[in-house]
N, C-alpha and C. Protein backbone atom coordinates (compact mmCIF):
# COMPACT_ATOMS: atom_id res chain seq x y z
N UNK A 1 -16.70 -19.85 1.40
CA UNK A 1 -16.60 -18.40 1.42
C UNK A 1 -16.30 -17.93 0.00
N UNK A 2 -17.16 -17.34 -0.55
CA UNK A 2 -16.92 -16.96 -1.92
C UNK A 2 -15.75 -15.54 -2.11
N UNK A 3 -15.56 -15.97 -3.37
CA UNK A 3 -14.39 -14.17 -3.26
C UNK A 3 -15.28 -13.45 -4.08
N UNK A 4 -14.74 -12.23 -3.73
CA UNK A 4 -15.79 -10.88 -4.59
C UNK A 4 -14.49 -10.48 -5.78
N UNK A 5 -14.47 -10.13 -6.90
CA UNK A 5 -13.41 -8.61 -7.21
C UNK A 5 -14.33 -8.01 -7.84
N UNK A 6 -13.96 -6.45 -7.05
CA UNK A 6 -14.47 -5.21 -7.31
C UNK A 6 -13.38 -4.66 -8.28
N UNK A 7 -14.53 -4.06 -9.64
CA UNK A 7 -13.20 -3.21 -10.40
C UNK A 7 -13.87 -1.91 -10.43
N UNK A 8 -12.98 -0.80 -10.64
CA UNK A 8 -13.77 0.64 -10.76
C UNK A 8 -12.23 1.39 -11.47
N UNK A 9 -12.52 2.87 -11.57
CA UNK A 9 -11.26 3.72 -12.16
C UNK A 9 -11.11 4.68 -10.67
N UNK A 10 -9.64 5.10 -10.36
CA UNK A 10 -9.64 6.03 -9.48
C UNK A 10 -9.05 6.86 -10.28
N UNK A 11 -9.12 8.67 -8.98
CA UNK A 11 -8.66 9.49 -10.36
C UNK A 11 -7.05 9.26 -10.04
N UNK A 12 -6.02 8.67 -8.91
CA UNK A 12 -4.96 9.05 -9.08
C UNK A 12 -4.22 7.51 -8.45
N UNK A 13 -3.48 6.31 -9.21
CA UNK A 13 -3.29 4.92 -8.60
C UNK A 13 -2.54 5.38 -7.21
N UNK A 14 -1.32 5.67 -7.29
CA UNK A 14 -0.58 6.03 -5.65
C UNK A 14 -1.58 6.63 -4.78
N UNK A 15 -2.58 7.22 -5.24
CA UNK A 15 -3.46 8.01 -3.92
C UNK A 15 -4.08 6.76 -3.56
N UNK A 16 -4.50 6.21 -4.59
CA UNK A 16 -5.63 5.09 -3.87
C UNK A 16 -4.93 3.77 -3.65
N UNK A 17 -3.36 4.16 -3.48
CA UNK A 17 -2.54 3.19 -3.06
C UNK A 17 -2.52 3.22 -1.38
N UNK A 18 -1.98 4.55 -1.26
CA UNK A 18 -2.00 5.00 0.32
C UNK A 18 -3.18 4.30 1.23
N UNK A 19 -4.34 4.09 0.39
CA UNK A 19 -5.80 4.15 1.45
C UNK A 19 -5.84 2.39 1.92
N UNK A 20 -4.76 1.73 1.27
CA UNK A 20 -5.05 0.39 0.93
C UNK A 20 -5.34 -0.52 2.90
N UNK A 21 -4.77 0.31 3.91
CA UNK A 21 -4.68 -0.24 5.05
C UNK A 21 -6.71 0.43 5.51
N UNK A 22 -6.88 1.25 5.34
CA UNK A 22 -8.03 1.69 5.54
C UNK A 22 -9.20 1.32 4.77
N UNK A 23 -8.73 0.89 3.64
CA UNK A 23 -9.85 0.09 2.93
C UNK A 23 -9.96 -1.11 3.36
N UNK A 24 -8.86 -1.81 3.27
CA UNK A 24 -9.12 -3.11 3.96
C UNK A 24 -10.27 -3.36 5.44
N UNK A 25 -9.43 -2.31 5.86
CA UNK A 25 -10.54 -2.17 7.48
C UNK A 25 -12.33 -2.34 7.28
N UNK A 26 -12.13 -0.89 6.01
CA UNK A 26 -13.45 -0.90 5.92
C UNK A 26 -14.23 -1.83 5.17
N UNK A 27 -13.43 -3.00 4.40
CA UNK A 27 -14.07 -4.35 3.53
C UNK A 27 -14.14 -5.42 4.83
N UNK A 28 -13.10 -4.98 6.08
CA UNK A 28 -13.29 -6.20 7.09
C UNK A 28 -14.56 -6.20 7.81
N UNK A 29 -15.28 -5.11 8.00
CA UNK A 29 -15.88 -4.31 8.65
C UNK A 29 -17.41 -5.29 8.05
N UNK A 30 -17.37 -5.27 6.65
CA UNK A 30 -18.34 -5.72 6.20
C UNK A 30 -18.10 -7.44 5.54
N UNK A 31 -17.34 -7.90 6.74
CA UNK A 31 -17.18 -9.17 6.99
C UNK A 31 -15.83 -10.23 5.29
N UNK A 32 -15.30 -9.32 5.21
CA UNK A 32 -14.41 -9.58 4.17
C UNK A 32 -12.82 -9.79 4.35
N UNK A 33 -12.33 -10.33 4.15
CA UNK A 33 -11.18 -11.11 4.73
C UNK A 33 -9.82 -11.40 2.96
N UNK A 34 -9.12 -11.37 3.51
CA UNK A 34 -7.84 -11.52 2.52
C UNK A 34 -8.08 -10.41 1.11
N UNK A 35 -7.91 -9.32 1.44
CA UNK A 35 -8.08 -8.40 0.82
C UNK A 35 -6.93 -8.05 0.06
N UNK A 36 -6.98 -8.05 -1.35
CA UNK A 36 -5.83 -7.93 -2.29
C UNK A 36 -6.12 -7.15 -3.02
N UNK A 37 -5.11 -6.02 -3.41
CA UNK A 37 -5.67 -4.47 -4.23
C UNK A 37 -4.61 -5.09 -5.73
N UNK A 38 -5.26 -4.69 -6.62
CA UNK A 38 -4.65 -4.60 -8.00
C UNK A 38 -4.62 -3.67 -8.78
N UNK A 39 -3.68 -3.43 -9.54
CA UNK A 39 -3.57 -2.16 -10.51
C UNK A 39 -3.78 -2.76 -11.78
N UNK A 40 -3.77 -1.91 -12.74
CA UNK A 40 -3.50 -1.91 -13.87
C UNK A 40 -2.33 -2.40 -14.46
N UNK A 41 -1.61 -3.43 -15.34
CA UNK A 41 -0.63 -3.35 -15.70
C UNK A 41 -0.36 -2.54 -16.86
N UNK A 42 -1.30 -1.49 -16.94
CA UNK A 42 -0.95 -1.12 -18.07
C UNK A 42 -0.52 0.94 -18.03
N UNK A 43 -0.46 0.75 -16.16
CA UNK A 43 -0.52 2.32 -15.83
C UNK A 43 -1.62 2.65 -15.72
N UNK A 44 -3.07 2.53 -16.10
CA UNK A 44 -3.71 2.95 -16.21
C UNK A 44 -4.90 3.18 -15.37
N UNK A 45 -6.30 4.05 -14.98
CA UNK A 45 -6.89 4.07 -13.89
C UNK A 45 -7.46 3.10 -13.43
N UNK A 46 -7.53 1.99 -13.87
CA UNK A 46 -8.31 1.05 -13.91
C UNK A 46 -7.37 0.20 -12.02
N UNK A 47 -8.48 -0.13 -11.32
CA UNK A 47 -8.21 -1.12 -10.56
C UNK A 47 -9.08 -2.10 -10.00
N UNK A 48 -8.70 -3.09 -9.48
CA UNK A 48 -9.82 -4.15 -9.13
C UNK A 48 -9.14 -4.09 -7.22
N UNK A 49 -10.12 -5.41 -6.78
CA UNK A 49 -10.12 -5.80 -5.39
C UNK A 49 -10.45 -7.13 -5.45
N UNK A 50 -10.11 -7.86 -4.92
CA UNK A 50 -10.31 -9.35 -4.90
C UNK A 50 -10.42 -9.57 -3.04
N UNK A 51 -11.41 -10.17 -2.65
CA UNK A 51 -11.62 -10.48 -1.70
C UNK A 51 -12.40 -11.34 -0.97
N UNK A 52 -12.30 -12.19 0.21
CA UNK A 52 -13.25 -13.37 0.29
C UNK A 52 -14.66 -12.84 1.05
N UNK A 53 -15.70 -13.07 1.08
CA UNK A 53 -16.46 -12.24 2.03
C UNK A 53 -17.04 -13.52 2.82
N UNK A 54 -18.59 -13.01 4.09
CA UNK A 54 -18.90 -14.76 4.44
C UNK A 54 -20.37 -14.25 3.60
N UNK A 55 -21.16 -12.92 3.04
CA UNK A 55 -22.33 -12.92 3.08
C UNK A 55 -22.07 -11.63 1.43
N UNK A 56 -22.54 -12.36 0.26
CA UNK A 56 -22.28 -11.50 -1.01
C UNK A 56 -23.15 -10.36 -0.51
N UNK A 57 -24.35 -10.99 -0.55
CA UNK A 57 -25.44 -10.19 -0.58
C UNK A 57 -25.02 -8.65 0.49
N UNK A 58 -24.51 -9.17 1.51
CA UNK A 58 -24.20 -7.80 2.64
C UNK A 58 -23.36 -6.57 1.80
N UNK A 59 -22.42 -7.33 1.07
CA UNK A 59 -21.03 -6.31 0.48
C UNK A 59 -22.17 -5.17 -0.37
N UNK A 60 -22.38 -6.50 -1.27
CA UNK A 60 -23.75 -5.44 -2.75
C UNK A 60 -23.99 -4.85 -2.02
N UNK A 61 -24.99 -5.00 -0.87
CA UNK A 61 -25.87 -3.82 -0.51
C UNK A 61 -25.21 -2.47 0.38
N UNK A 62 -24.04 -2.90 0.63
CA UNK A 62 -23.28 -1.82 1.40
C UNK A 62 -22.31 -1.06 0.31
N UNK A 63 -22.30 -1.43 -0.66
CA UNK A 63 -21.52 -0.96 -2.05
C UNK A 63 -22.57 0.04 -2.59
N UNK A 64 -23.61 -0.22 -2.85
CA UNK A 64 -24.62 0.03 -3.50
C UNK A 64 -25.31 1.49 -3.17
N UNK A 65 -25.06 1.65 -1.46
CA UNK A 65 -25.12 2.73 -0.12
C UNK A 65 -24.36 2.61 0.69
N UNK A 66 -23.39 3.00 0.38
CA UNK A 66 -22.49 3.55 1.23
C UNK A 66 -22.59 3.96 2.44
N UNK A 67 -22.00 3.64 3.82
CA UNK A 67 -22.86 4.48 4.73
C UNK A 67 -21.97 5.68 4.51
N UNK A 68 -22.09 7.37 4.91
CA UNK A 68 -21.32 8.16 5.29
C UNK A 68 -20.19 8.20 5.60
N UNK A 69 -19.81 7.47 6.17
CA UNK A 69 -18.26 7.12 6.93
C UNK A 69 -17.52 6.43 5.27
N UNK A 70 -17.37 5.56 4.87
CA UNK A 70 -17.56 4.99 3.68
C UNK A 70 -17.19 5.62 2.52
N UNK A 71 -18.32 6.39 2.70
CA UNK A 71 -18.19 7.16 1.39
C UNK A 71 -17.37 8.18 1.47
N UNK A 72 -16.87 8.48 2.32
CA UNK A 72 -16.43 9.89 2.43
C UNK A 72 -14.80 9.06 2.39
N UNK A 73 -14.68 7.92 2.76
CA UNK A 73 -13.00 7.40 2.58
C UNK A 73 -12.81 7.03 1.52
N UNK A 74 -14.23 6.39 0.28
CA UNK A 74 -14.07 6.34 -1.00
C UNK A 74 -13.68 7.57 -2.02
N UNK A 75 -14.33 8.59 -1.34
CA UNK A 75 -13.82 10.22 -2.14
C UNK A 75 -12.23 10.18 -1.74
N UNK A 76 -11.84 9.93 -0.62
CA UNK A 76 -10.33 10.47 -0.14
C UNK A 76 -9.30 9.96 -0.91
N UNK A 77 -9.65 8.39 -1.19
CA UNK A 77 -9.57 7.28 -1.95
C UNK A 77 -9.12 7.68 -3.71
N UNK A 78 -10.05 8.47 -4.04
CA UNK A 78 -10.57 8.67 -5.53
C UNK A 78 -11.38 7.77 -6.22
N UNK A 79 -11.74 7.09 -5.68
CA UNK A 79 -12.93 6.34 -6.05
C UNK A 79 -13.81 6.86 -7.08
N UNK A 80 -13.78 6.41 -8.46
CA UNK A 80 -15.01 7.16 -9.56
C UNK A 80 -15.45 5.51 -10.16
N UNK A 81 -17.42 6.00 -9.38
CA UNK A 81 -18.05 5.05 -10.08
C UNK A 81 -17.92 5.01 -11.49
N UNK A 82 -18.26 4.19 -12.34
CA UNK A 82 -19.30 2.72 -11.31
C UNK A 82 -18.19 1.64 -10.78
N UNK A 83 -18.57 0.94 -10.31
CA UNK A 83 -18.19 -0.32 -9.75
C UNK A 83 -18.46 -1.41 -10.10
N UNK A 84 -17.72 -2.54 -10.71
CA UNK A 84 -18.17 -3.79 -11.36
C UNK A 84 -17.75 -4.38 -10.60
N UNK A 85 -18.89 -5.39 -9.95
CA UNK A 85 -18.55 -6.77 -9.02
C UNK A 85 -18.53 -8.32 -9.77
N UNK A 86 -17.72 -8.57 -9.75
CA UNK A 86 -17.85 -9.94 -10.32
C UNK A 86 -18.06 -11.11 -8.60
N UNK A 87 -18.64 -12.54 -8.40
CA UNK A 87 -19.01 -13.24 -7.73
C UNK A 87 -18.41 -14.34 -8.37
N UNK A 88 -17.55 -15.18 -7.25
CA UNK A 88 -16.67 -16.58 -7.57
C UNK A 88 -17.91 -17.50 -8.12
N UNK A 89 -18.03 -18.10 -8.41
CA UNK A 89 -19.49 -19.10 -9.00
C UNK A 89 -18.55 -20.61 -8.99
């Protein structure tokens, strides 16, 4: 099972602290498991996601298009593209 981390900037860290039980859901959703949120140590907007998935290819393409539901918890979130995926190799 490979791990993914996702890094991106949100606009506010505690907001997109709050969402961390609902994101998870929605990374389980797309078959992703041990979901760990990271900040910045430096304060700053910057955060990543580290997570195991069973299928890379599914996450990309559901990252990539969002469904509706999704996207609309990534806005609540503060979510500001882009999104850098790195893949365990």
């Amino acid at each position: 099972m490979p791990k993914l981390v996702v890094t991106h900037s949100v606009v506010d860290v505690a907001r997109w602290l709050q969402g961390k039980s609902e994101r998870a859901e929605a990374i389980g959703a797309m078959g992703g498991t041990n979901v760990v949120d990271h900040v910045a140590q430096d304060g700053g907007p910057m955060v990543a996601i580290a997570v195991d998935v069973d299928d890379v290819e599914v996450v990309l393409a559901t990252l990539a298009a969002p469904p509706a539901e999704m996207a609309a918890a990534m806005e609540r979130h503060g979510v500001l593209p882009p999104m850098v995926v790195y893949v365990e190799k």
